[in-house]
N, C-alpha and C. Protein backbone atom coordinates (compact mmCIF):
# COMPACT_ATOMS: atom_id res chain seq x y z
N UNK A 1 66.26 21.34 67.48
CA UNK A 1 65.34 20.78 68.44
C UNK A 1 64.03 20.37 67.77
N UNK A 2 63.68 21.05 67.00
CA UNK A 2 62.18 20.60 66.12
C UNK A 2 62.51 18.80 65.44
N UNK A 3 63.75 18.75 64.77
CA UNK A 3 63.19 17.38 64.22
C UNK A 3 63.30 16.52 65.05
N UNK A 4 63.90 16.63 66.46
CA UNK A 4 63.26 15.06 67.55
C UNK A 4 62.23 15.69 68.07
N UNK A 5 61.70 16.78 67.87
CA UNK A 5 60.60 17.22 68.65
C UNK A 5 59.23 16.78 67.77
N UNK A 6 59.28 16.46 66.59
CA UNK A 6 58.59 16.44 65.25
C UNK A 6 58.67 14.53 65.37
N UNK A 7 59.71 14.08 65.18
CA UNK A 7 59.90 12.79 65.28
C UNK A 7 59.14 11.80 66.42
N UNK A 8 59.31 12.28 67.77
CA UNK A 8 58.73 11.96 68.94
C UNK A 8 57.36 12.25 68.63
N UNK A 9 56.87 13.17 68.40
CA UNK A 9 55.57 13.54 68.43
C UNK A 9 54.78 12.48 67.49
N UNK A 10 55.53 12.42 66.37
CA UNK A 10 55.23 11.11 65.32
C UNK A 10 55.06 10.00 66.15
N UNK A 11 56.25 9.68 66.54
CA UNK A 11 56.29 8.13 67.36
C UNK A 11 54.96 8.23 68.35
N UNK A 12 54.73 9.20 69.43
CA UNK A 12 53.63 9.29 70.36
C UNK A 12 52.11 8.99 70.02
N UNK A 13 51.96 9.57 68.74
CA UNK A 13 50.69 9.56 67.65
C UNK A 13 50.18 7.67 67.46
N UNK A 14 51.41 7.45 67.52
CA UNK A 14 51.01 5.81 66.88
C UNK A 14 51.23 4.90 68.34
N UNK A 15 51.64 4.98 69.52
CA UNK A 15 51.36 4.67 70.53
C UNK A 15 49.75 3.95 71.15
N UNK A 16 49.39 2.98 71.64
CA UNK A 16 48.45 2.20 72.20
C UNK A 16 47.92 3.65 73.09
N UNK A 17 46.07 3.17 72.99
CA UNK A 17 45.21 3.96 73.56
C UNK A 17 46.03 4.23 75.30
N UNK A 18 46.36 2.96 75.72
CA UNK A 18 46.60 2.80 77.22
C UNK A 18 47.97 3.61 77.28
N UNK A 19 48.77 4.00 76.67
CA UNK A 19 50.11 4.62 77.08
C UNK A 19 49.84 5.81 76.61
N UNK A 20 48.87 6.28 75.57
CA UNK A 20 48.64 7.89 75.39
C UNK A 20 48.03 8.46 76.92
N UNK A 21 46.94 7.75 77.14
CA UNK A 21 45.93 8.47 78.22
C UNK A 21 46.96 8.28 79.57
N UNK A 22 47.65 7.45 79.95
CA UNK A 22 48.73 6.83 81.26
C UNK A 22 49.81 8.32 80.72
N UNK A 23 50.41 8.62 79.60
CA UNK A 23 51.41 9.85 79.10
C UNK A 23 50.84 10.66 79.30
N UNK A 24 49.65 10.90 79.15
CA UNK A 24 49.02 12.18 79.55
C UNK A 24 48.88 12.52 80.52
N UNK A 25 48.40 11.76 81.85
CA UNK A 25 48.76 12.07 82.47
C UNK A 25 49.80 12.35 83.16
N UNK A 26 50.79 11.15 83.45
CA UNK A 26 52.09 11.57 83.55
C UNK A 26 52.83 13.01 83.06
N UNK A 27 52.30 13.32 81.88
CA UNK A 27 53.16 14.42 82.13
C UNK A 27 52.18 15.81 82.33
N UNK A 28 50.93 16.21 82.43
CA UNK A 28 50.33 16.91 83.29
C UNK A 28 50.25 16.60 84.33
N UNK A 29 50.74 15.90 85.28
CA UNK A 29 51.39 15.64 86.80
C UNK A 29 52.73 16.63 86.99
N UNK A 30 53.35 16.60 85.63
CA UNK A 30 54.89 16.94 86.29
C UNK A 30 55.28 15.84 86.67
N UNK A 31 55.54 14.45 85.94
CA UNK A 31 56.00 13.83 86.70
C UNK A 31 57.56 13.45 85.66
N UNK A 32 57.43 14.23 84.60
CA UNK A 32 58.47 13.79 83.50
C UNK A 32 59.45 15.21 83.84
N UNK A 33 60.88 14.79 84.27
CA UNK A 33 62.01 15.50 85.02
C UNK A 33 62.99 15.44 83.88
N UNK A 34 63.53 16.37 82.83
CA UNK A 34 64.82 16.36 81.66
C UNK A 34 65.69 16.55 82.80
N UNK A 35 66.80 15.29 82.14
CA UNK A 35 68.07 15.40 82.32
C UNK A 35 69.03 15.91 81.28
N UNK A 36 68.49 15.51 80.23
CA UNK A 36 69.38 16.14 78.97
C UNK A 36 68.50 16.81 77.93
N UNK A 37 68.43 17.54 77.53
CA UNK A 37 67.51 18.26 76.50
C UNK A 37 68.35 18.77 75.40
N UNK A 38 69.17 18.25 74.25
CA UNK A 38 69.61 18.69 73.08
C UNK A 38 68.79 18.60 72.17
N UNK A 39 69.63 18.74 71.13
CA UNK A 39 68.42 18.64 69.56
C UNK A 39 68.62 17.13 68.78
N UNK A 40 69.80 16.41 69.75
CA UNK A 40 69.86 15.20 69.12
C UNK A 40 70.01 14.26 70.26
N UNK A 41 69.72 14.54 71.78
CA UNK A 41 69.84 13.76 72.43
C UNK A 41 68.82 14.74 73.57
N UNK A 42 67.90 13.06 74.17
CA UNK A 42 66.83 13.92 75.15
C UNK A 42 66.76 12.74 76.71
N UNK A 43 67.19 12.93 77.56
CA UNK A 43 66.81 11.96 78.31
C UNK A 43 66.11 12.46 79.68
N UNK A 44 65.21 12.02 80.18
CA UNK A 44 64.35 11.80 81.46
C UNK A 44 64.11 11.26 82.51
N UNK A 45 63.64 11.52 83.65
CA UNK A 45 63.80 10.61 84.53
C UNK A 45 62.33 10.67 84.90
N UNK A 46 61.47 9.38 84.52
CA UNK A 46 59.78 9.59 85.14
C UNK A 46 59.09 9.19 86.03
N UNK A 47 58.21 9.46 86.93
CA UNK A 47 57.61 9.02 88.10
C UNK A 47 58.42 9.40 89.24
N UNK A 48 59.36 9.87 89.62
CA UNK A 48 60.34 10.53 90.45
C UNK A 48 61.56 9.14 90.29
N UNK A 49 61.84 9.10 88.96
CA UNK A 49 62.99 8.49 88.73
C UNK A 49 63.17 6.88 88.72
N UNK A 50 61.77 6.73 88.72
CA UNK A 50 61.10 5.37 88.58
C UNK A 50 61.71 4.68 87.41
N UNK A 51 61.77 5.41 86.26
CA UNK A 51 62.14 4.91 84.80
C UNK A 51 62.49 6.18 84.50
N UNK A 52 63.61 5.72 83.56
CA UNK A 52 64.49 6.93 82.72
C UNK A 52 64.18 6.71 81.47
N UNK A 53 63.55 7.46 80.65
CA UNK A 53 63.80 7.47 79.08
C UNK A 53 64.55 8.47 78.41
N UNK A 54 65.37 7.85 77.19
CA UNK A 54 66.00 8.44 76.33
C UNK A 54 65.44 8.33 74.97
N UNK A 55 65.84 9.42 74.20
CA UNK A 55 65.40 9.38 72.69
C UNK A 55 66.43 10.10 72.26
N UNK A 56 66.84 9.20 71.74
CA UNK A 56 68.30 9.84 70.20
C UNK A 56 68.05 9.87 68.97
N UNK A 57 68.57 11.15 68.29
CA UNK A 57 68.51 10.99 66.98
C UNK A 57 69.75 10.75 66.52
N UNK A 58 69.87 9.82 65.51
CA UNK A 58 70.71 9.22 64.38
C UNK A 58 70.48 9.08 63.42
N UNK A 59 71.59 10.04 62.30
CA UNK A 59 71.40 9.81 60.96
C UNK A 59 70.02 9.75 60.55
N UNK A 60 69.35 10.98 61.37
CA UNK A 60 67.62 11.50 60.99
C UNK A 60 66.75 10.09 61.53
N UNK A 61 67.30 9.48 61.95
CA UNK A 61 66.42 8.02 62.78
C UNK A 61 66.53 8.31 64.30
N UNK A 62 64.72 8.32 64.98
CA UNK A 62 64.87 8.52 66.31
C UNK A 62 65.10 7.19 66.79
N UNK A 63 65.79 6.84 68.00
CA UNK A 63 65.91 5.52 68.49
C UNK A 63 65.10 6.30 70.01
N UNK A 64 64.63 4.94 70.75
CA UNK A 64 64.05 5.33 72.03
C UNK A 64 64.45 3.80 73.02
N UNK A 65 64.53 4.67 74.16
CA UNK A 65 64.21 3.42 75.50
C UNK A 65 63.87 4.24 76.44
N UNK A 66 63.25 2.69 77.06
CA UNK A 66 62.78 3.07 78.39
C UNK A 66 63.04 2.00 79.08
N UNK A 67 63.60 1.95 80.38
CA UNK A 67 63.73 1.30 81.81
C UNK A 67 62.08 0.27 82.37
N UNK A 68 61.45 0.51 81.70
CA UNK A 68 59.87 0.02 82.15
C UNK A 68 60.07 -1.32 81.65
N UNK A 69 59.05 -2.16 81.70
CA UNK A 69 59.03 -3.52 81.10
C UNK A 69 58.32 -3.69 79.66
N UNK A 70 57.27 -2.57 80.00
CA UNK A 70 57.28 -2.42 78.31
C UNK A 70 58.15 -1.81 77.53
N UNK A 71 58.65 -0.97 77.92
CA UNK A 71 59.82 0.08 76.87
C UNK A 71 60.80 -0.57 76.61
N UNK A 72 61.15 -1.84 77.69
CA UNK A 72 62.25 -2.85 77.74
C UNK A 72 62.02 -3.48 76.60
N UNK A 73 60.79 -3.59 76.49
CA UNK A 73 59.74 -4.95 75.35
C UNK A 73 59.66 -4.31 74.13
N UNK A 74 59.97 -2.77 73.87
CA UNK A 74 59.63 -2.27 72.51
C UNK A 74 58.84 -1.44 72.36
N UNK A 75 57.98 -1.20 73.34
CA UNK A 75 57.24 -0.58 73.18
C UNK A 75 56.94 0.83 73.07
N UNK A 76 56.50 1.39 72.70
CA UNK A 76 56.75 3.50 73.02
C UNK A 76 55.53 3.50 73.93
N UNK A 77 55.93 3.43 75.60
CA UNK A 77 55.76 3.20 76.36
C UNK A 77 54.52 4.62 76.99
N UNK A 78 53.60 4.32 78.26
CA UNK A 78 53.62 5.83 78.87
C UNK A 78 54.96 6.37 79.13
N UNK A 79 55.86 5.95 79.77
CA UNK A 79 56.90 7.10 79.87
C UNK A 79 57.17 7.70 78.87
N UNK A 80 57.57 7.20 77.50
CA UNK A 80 57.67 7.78 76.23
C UNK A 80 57.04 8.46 75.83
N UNK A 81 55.68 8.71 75.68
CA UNK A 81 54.70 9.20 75.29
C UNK A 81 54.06 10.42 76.16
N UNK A 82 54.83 10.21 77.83
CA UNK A 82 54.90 11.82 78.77
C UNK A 82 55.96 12.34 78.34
N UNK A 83 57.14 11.41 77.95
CA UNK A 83 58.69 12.37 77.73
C UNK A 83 58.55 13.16 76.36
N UNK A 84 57.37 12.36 75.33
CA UNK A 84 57.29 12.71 73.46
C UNK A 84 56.88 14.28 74.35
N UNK A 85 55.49 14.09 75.13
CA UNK A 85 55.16 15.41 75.18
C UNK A 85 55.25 16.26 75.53
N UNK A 86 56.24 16.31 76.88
CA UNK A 86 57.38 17.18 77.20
C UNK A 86 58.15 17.73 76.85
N UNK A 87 58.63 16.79 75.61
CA UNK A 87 59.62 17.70 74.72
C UNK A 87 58.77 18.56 73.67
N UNK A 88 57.87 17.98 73.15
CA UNK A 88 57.05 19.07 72.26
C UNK A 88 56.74 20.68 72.85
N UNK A 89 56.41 19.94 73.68
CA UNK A 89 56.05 21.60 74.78
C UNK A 89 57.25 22.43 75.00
N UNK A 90 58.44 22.02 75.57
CA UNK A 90 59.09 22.39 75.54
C UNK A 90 59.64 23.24 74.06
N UNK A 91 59.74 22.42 73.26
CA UNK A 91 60.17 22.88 71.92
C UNK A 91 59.31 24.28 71.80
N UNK A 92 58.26 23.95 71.90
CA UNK A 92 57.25 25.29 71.22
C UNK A 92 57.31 26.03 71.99
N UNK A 93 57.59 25.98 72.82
CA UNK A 93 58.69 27.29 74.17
C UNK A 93 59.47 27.95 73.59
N UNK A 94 60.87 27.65 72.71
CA UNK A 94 61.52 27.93 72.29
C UNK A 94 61.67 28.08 71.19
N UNK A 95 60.91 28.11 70.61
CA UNK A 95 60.56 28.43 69.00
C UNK A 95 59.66 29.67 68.75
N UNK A 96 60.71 30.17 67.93
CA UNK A 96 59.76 31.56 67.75
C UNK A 96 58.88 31.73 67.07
N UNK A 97 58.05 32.01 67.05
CA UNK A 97 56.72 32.38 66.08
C UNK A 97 56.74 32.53 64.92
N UNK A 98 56.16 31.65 63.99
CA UNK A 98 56.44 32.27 62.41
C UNK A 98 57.54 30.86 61.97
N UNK A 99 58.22 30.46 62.56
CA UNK A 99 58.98 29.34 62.11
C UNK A 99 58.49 28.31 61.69
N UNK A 100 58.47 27.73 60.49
CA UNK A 100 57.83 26.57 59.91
C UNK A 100 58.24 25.52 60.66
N UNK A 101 57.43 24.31 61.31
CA UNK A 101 57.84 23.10 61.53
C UNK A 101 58.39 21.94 60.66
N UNK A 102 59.12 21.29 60.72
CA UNK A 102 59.64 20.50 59.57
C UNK A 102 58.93 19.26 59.63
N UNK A 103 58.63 18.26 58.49
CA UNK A 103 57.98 17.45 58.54
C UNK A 103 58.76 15.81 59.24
N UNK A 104 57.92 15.19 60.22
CA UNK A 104 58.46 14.41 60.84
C UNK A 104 58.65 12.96 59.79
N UNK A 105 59.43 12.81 60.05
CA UNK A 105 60.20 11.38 59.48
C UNK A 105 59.61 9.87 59.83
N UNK A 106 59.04 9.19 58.57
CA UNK A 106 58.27 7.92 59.65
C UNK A 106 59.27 6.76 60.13
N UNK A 107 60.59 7.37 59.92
CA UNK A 107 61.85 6.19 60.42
C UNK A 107 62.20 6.73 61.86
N UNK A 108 61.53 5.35 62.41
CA UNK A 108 61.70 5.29 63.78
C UNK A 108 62.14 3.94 64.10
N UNK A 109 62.87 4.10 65.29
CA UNK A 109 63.86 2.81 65.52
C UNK A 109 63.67 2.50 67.35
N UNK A 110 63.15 1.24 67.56
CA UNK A 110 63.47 1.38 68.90
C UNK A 110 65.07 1.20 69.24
N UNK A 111 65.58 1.80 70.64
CA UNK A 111 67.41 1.31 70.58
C UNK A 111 67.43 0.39 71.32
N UNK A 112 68.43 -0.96 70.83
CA UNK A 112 68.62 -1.87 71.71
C UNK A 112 68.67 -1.78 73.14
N UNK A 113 68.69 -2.70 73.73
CA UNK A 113 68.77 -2.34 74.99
C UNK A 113 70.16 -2.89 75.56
């Protein structure tokens, strides 16, 4: 779970001012709902199912989408950037104390649509 949790968090970092602060909130709303939560597959449903995002890892490459018109467009969207931080949180939930984080990977891929 750490390296899409590490990966996402990467991707979120480099995200436009307007989709960090719009992710932030979104997901201190609660408005970002997991449907799937693995260590190589994560998908969401945001705004009460408004837009679904997914983030897969492949062959150590995260791919992402989102249902929005920007995420459609490429972009690592607010939904992306509430779902990056949902899963981080999550992760550090489940990670025990003392465990080194692994270093995130700058190969990031948006996935076709």
């Amino acid at each position: 779970m750490q390296e899409i949790a590490n990966l996402v968090a990467a991707e979120a970092r480099r995200a436009g001012q307007a989709a960090l602060v719009r992710g932030g909130e979104l997901e201190r709303s609660g408005a970002v709902q997991p449907v799937r939560f693995g260590p190589s597959l994560v998908t969401a449903e945001v705004d009460d199912g408004a837009t679904c995002v997914e983030f897969r890892l492949v062959d150590g490459v995260l791919r992402w989408y989102c249902t929005c018109p920007d995420g459609r467009g490429g972009s690592f969207c607010a939904h992306c950037v509430a779902t990056a931080q949902s899963v981080v949180i999550r992760t550090e939930r489940k990670d025990s104390p003392g465990v080194p984080s692994e270093t995130a990977s700058a190969s990031t891929v948006r996935m076709a649509s």
